[in-house]
N, C-alpha and C. Protein backbone atom coordinates (compact mmCIF):
# COMPACT_ATOMS: atom_id res chain seq x y z
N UNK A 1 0.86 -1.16 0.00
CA UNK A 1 0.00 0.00 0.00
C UNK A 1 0.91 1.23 0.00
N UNK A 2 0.25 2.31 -0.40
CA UNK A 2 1.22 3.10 -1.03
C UNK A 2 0.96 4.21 0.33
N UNK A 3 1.86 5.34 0.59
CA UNK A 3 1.64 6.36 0.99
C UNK A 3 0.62 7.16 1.12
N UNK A 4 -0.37 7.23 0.04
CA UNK A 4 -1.09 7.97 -0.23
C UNK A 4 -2.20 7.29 -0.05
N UNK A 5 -2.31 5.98 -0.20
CA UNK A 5 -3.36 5.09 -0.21
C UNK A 5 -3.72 5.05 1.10
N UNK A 6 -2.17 5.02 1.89
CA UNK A 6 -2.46 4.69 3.71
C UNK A 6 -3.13 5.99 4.03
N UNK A 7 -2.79 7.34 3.83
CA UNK A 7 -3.36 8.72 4.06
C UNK A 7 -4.47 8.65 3.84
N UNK A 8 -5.40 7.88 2.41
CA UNK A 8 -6.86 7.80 2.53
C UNK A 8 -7.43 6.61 3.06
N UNK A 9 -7.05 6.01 3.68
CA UNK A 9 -7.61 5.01 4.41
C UNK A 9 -7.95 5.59 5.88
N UNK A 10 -6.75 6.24 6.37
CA UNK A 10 -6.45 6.79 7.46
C UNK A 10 -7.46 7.82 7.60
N UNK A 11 -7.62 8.87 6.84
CA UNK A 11 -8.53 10.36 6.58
C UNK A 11 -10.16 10.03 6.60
N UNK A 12 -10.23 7.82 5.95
CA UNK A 12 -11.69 7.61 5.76
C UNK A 12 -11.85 7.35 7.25
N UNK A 13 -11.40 6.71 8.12
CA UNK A 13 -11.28 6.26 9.49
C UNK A 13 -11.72 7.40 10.62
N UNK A 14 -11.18 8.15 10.11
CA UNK A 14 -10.91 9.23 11.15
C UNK A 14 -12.31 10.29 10.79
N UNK A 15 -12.88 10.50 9.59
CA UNK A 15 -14.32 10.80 9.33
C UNK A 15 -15.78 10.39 9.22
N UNK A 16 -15.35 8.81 9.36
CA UNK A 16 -16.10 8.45 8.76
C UNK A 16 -16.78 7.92 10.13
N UNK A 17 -16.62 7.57 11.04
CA UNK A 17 -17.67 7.53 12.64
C UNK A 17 -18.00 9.15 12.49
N UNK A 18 -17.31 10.19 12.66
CA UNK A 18 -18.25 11.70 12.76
C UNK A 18 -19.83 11.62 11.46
N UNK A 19 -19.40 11.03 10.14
CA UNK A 19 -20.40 10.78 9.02
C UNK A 19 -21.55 9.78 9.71
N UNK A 20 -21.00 9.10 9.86
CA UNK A 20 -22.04 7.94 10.42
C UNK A 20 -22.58 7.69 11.92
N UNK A 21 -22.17 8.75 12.21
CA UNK A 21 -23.17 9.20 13.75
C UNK A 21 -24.13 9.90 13.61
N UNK A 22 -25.46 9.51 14.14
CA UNK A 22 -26.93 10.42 14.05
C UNK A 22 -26.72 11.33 14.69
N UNK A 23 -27.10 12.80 14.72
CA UNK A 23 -27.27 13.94 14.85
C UNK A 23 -28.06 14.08 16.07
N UNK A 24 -28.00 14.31 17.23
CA UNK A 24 -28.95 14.24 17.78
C UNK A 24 -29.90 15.19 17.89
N UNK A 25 -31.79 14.88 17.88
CA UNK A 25 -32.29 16.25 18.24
C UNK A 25 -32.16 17.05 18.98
N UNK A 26 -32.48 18.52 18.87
CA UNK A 26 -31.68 19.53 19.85
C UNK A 26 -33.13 19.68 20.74
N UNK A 27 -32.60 20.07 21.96
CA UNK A 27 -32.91 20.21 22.97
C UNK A 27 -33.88 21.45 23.03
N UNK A 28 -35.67 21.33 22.77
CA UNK A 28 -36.25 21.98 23.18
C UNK A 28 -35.60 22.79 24.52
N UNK A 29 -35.74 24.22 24.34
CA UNK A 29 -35.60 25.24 25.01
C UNK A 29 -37.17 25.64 26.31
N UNK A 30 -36.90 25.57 27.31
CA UNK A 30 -38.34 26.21 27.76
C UNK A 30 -39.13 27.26 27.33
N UNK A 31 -40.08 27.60 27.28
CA UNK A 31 -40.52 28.52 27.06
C UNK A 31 -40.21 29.87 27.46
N UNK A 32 -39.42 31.47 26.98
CA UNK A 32 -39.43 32.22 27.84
C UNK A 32 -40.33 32.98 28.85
N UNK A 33 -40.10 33.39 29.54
CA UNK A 33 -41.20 33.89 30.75
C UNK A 33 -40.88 35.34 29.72
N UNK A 34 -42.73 35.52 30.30
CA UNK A 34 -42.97 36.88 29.55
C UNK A 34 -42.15 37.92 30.68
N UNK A 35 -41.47 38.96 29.79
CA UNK A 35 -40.92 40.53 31.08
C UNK A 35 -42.36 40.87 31.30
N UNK A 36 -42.29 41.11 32.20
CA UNK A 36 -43.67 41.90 33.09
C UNK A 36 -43.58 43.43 33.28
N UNK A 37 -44.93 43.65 32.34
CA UNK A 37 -44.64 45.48 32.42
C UNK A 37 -43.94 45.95 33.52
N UNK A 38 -43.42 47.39 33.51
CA UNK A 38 -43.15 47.73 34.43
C UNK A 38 -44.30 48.32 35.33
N UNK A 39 -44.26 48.69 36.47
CA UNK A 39 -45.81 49.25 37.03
C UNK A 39 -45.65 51.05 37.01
N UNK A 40 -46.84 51.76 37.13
CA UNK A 40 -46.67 53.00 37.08
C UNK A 40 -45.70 53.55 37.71
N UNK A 41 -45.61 52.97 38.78
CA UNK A 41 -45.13 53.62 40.35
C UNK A 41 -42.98 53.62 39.12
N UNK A 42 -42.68 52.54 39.01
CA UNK A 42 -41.45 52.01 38.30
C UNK A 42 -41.47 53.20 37.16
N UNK A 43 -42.22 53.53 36.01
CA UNK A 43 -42.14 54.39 35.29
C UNK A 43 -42.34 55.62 35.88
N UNK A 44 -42.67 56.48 36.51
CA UNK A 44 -42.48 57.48 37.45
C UNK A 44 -40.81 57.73 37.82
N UNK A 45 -40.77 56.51 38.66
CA UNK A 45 -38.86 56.78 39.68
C UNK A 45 -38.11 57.49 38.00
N UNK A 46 -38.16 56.09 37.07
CA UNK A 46 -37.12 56.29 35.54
C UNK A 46 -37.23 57.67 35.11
N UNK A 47 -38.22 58.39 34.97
CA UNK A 47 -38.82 60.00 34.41
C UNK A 47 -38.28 60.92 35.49
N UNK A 48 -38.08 60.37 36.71
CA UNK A 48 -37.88 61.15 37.91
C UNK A 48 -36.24 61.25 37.35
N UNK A 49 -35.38 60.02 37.32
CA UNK A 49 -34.46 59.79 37.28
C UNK A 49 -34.00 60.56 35.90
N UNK A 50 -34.53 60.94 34.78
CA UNK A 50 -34.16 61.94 33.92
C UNK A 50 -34.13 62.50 33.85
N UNK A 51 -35.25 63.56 34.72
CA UNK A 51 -35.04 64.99 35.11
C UNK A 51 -36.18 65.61 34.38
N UNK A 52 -37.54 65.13 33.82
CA UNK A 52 -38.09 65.63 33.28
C UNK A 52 -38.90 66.75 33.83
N UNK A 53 -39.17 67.88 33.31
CA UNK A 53 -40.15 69.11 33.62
C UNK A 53 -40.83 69.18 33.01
N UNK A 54 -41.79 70.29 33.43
CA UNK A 54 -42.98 70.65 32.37
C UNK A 54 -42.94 71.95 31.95
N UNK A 55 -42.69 71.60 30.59
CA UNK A 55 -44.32 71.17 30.00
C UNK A 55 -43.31 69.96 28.55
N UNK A 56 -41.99 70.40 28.24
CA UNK A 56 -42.12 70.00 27.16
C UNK A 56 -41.66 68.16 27.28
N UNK A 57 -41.07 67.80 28.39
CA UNK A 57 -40.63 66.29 27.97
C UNK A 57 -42.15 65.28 28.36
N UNK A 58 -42.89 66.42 29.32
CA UNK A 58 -44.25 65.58 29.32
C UNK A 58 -45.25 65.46 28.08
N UNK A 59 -45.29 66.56 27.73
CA UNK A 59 -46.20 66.74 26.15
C UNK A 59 -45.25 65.48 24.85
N UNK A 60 -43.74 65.45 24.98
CA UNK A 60 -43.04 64.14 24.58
C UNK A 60 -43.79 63.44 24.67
N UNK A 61 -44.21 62.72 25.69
CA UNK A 61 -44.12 61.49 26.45
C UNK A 61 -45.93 61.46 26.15
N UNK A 62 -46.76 62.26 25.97
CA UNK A 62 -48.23 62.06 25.66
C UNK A 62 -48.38 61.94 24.82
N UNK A 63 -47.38 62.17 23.33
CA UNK A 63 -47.66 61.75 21.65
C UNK A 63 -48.50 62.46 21.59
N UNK A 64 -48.53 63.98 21.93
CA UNK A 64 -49.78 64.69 21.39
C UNK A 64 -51.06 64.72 21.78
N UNK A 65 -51.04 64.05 23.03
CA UNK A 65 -52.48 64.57 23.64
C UNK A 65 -52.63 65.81 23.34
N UNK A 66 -53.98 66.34 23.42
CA UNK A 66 -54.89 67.51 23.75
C UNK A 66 -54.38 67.55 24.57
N UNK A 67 -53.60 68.49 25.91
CA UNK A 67 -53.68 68.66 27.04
C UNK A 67 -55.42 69.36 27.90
N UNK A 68 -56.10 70.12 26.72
CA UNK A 68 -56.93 70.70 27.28
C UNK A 68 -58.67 70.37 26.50
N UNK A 69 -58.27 68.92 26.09
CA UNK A 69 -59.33 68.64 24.96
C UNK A 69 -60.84 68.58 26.59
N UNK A 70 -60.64 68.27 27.45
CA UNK A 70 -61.77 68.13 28.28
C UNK A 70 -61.63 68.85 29.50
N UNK A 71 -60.70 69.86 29.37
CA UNK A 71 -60.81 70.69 31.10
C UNK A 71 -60.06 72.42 30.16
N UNK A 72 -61.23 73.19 31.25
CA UNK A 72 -60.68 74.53 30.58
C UNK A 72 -58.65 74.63 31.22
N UNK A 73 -58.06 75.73 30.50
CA UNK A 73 -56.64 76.17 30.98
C UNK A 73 -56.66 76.84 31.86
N UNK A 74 -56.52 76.62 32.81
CA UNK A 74 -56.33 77.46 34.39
C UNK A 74 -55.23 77.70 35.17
N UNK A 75 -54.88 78.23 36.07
CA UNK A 75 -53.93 78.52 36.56
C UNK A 75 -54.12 77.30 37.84
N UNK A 76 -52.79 76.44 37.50
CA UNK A 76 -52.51 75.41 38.81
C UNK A 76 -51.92 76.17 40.25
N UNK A 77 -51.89 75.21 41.37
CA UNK A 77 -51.67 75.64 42.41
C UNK A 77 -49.58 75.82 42.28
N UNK A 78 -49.18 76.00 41.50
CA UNK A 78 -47.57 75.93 41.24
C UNK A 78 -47.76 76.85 40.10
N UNK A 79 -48.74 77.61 39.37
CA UNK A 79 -48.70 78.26 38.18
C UNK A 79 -48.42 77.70 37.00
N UNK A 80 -48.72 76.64 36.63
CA UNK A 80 -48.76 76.17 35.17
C UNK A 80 -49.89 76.44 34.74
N UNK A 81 -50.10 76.76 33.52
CA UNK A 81 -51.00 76.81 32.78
C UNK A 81 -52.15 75.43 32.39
N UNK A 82 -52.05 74.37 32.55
CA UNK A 82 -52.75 73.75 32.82
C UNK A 82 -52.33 72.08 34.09
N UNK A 83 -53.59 71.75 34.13
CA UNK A 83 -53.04 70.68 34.94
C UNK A 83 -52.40 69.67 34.33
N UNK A 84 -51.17 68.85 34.79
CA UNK A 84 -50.69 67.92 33.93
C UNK A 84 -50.25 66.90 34.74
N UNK A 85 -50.90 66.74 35.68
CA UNK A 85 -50.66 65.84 36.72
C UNK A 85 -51.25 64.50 36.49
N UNK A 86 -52.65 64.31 36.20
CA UNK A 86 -54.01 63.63 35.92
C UNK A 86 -53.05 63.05 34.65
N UNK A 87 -52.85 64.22 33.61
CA UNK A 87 -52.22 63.75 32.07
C UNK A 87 -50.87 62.44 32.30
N UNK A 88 -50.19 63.07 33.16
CA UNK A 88 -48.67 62.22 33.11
C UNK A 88 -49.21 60.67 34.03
N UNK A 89 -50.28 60.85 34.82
CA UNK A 89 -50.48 59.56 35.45
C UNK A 89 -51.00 58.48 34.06
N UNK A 90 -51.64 59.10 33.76
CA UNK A 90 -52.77 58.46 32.35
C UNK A 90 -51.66 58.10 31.43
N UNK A 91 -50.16 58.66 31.17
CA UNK A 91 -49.37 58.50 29.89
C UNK A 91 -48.89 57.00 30.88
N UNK A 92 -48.28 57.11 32.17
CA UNK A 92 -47.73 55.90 32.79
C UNK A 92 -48.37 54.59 32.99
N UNK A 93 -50.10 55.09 33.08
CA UNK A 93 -50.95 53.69 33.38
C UNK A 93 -50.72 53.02 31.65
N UNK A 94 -51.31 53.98 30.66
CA UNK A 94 -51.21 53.55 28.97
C UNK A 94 -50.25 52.58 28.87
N UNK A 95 -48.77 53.54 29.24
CA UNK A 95 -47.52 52.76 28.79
C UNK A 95 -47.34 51.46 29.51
N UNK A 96 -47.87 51.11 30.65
CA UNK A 96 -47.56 50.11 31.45
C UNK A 96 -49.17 48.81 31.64
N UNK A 97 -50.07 49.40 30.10
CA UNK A 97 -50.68 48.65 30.19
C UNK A 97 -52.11 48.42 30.58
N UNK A 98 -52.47 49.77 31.54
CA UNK A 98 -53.28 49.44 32.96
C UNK A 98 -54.60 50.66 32.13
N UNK A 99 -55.45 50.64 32.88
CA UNK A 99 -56.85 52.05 32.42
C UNK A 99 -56.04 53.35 33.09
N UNK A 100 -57.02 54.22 32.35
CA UNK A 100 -57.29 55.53 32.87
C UNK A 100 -58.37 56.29 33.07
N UNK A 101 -58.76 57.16 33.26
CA UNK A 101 -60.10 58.20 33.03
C UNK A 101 -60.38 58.58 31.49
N UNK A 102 -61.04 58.99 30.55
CA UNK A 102 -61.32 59.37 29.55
C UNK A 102 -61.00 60.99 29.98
N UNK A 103 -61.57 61.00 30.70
CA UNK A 103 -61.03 62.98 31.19
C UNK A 103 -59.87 62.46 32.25
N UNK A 104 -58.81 62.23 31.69
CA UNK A 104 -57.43 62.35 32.68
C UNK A 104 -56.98 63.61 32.99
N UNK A 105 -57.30 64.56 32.65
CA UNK A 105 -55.91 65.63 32.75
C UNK A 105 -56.28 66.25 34.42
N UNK A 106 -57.58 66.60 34.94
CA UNK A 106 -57.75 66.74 35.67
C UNK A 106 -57.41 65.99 37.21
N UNK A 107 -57.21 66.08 38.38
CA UNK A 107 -57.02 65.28 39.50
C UNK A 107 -58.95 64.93 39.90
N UNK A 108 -59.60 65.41 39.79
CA UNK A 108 -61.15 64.93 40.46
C UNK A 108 -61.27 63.98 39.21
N UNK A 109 -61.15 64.16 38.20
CA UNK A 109 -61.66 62.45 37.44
C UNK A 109 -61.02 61.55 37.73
N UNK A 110 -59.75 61.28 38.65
CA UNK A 110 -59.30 60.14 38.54
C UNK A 110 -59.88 59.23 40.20
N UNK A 111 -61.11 60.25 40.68
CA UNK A 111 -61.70 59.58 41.74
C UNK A 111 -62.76 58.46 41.02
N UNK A 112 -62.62 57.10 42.08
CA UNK A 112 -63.45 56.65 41.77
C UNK A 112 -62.52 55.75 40.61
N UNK A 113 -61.91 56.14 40.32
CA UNK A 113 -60.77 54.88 39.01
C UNK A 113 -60.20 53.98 39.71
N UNK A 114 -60.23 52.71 39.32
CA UNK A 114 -59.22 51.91 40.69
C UNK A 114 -60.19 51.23 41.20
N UNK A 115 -59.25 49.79 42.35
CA UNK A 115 -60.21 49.35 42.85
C UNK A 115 -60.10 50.05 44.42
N UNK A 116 -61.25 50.75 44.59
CA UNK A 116 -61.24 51.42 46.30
C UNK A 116 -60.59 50.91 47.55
N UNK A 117 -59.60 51.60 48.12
CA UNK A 117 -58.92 51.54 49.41
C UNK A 117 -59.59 51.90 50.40
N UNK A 118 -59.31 50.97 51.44
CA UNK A 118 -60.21 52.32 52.58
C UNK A 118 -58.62 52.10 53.21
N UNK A 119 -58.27 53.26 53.33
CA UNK A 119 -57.04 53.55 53.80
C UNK A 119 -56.84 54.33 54.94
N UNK A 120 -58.25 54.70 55.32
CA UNK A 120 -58.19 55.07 56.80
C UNK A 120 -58.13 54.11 57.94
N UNK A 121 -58.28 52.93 57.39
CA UNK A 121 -58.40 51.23 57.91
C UNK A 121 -56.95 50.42 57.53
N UNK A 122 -56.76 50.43 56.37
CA UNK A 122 -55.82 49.75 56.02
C UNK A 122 -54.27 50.95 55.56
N UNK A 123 -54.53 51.93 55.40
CA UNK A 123 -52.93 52.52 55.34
C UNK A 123 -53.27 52.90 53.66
N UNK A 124 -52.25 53.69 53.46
CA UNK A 124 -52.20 53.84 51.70
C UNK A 124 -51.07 52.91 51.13
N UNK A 125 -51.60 51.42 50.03
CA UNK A 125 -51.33 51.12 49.34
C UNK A 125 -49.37 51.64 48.47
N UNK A 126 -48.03 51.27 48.57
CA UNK A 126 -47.24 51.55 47.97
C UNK A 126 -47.87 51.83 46.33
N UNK A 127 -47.85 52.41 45.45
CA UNK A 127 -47.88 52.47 44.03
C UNK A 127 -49.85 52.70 43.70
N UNK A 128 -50.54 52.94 44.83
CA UNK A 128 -52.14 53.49 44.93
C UNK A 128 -52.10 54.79 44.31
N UNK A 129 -53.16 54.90 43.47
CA UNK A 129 -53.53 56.51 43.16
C UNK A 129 -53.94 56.74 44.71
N UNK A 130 -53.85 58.13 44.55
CA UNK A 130 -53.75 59.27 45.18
C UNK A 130 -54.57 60.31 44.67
N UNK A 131 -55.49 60.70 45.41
CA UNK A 131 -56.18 62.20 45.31
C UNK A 131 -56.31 62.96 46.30
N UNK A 132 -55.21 63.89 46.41
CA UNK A 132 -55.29 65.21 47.55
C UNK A 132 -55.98 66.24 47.29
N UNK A 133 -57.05 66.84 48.02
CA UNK A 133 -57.41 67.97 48.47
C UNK A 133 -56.23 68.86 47.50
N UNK A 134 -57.52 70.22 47.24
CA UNK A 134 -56.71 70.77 46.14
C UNK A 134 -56.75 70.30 44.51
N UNK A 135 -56.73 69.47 44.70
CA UNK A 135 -57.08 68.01 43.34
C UNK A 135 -55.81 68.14 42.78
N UNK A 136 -54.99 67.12 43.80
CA UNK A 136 -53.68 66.68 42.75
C UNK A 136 -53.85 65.66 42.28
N UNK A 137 -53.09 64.60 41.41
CA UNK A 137 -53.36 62.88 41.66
C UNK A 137 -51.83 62.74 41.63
N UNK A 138 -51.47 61.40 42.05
CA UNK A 138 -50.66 60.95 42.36
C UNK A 138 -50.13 59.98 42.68
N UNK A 139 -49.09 58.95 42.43
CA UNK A 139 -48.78 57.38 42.92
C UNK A 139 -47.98 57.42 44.68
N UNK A 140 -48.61 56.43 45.25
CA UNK A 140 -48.26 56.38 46.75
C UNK A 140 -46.86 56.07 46.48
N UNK A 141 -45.78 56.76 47.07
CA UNK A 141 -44.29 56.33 47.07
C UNK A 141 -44.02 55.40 48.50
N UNK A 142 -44.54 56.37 49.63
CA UNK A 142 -44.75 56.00 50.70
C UNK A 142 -45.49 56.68 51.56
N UNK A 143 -46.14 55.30 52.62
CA UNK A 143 -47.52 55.96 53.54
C UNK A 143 -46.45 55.93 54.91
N UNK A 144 -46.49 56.84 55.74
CA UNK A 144 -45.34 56.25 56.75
C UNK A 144 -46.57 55.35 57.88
N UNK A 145 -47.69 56.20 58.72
CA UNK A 145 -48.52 55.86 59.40
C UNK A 145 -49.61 56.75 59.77
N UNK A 146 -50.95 56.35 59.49
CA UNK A 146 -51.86 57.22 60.06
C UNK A 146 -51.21 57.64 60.86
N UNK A 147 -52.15 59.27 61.18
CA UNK A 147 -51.86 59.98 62.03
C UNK A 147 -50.39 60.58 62.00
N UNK A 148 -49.77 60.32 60.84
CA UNK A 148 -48.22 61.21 60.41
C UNK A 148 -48.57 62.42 59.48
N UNK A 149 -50.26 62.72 58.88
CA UNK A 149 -50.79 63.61 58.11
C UNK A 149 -49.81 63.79 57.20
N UNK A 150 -49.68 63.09 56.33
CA UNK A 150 -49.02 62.87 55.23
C UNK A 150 -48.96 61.67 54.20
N UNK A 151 -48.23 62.10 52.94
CA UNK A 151 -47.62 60.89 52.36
C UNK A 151 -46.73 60.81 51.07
N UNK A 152 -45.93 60.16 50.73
CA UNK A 152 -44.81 60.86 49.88
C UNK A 152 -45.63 60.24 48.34
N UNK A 153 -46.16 61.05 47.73
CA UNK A 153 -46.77 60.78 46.42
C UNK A 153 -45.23 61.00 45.05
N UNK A 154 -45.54 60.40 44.31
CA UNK A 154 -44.36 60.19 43.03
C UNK A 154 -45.51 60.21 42.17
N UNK A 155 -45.58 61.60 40.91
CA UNK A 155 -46.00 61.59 40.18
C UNK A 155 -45.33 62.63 39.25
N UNK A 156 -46.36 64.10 38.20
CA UNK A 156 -45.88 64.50 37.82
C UNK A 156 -46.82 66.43 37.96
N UNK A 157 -46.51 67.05 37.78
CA UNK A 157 -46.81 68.20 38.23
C UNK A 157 -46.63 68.58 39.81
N UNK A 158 -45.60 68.26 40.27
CA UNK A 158 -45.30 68.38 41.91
C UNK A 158 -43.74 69.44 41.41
N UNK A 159 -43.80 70.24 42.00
CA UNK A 159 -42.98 71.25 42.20
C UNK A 159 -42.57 71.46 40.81
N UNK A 160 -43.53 71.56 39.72
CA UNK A 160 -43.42 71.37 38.40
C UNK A 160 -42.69 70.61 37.37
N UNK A 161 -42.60 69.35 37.70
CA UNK A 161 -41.67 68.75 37.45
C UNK A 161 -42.16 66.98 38.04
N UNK A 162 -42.05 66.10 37.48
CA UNK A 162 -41.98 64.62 37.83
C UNK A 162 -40.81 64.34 38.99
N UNK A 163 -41.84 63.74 40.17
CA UNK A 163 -40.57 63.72 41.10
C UNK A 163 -41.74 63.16 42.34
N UNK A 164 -40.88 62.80 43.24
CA UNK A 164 -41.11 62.16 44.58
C UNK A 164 -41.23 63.19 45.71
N UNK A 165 -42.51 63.80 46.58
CA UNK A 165 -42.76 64.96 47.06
C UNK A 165 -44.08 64.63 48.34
N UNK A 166 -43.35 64.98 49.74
CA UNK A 166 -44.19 64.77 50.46
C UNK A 166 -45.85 65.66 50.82
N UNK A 167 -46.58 65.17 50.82
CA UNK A 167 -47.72 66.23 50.49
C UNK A 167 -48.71 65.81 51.95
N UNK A 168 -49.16 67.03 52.83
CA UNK A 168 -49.54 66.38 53.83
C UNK A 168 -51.14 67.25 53.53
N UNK A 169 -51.38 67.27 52.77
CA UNK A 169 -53.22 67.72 51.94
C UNK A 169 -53.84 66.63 52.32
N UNK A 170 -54.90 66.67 52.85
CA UNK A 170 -56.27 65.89 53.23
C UNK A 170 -55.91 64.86 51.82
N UNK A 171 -56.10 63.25 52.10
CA UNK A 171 -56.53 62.68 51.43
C UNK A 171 -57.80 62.33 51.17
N UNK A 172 -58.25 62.43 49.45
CA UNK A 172 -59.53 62.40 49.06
C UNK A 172 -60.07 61.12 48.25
N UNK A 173 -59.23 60.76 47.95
CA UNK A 173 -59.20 58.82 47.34
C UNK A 173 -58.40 58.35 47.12
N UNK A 174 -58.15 56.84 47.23
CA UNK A 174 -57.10 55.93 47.21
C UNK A 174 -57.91 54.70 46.55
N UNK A 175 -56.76 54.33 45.49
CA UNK A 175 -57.41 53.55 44.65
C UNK A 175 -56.43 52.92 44.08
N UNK A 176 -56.60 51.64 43.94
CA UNK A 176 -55.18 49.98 42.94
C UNK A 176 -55.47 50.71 41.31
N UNK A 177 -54.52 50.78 40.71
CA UNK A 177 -54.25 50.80 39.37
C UNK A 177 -54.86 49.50 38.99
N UNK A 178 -56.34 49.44 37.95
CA UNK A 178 -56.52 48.51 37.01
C UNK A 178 -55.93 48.34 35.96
C-alpha cells in the first residue's frame, strides 16, 4: 500500500464515525417567561431619574395629547398653565398597560378609578392613586402611618416637574391601578 493510499484510508477512518453518527435532536428550550410590564409607580422613579419638567418632555411622552381637549386652561396651584398631573399619570398607566379616566388631565376624574382603598383602615397602598385635596393625583411612594398627616406621592406636576414629594393635603381617594 502506497503512501497515499495509507493517508486515505487513514482520513476515511478518522471521518467516517463523525459521518455515520446520528445527529442528535436539539434540545427543546423552555418557554421564555414573559418581562412583566413595568408598574406605574417604576415608570415614574425612571422619568424622575431623567429629570423631566414641564411642559415640554411631558407633552413628549403624551404623543400629542390635547392637554386641554376636556378641562378649561387654568392657573394650577404651582402656576402652570394647565393641569398635567391627571395627564402624566394616564401616559404611565397607557404605557404600562393598565386604564385611565377618559377625562385624565384633571385630578377629580381620577376619583373613583381603581379598585377602592379604605385607607383610613388599612394605610395607603405603595404604588395606589392618590387624590389630595386641592385636586392633585398621584402614585403612593410611601404611607409612613396614620396619624403622620401625610404621604410621599411620586408623580408629575409636583414642584413642576416629575418627582417624589411629600404632600400632607387631606386625602380624598385611594385607589389599585386597574
Amino acid at each position: 500500500m502506497t503512501f497515499w493510499d495509507q493517508l486515505k484510508q487513514w482520513f476515511a477512518e478518522l471521518f467516517a464515525p463523525v459521518a455515520a453518527k446520528p445527529v442528535p435532536a436539539p434540545t427543546p428550550e423552555p418557554p421564555a417567561k414573559p418581562t412583566p410590564k413595568p408598574s406605574p409607580l417604576d415608570w415614574f422613579v425612571r422619568r424622575d431619574q431623567w429629570g423631566e419638567h414641564n411642559p415640554d418632555n411631558v407633552r413628549e411622552l403624551s404623543k400629542g395629547w390635547v392637554l386641554t381637549k376636556h378641562c378649561k386652561s387654568y392657573k394650577t396651584i404651582v402656576g402652570a398653565d394647565y393641569a398635567w398631573c391627571g395627564m402624566s399619570l394616564a401616559t404611565a398607566m397607557k404605557d404600562c398597560g393598565l386604564t385611565y379616566p377618559v377625562q385624565c388631565e384633571t385630578a377629580m376624574n381620577w376619583i373613583g378609578h381603581g379598585r377602592a382603598v379604605n385607607w383610613k383602615r388599612d394605610g395607603i397602598p405603595r404604588g395606589a392613586i392618590v387624590v389630595v385635596q386641592g385636586y392633585h393625583v398621584a402614585l403612593c411612594d410611601e404611607y409612613t402611618a396614620p396619624g403622620k398627616d401625610g404621604v410621599f406621592l411620586r408623580g408629575g406636576n409636583q414642584l413642576n416637574k416629575i418627582c417624589r414629594k411629600w404632600d400632607d393635603r387631606e386625602v380624598v381617594w385611594v385607589g389599585i391601578p386597574v
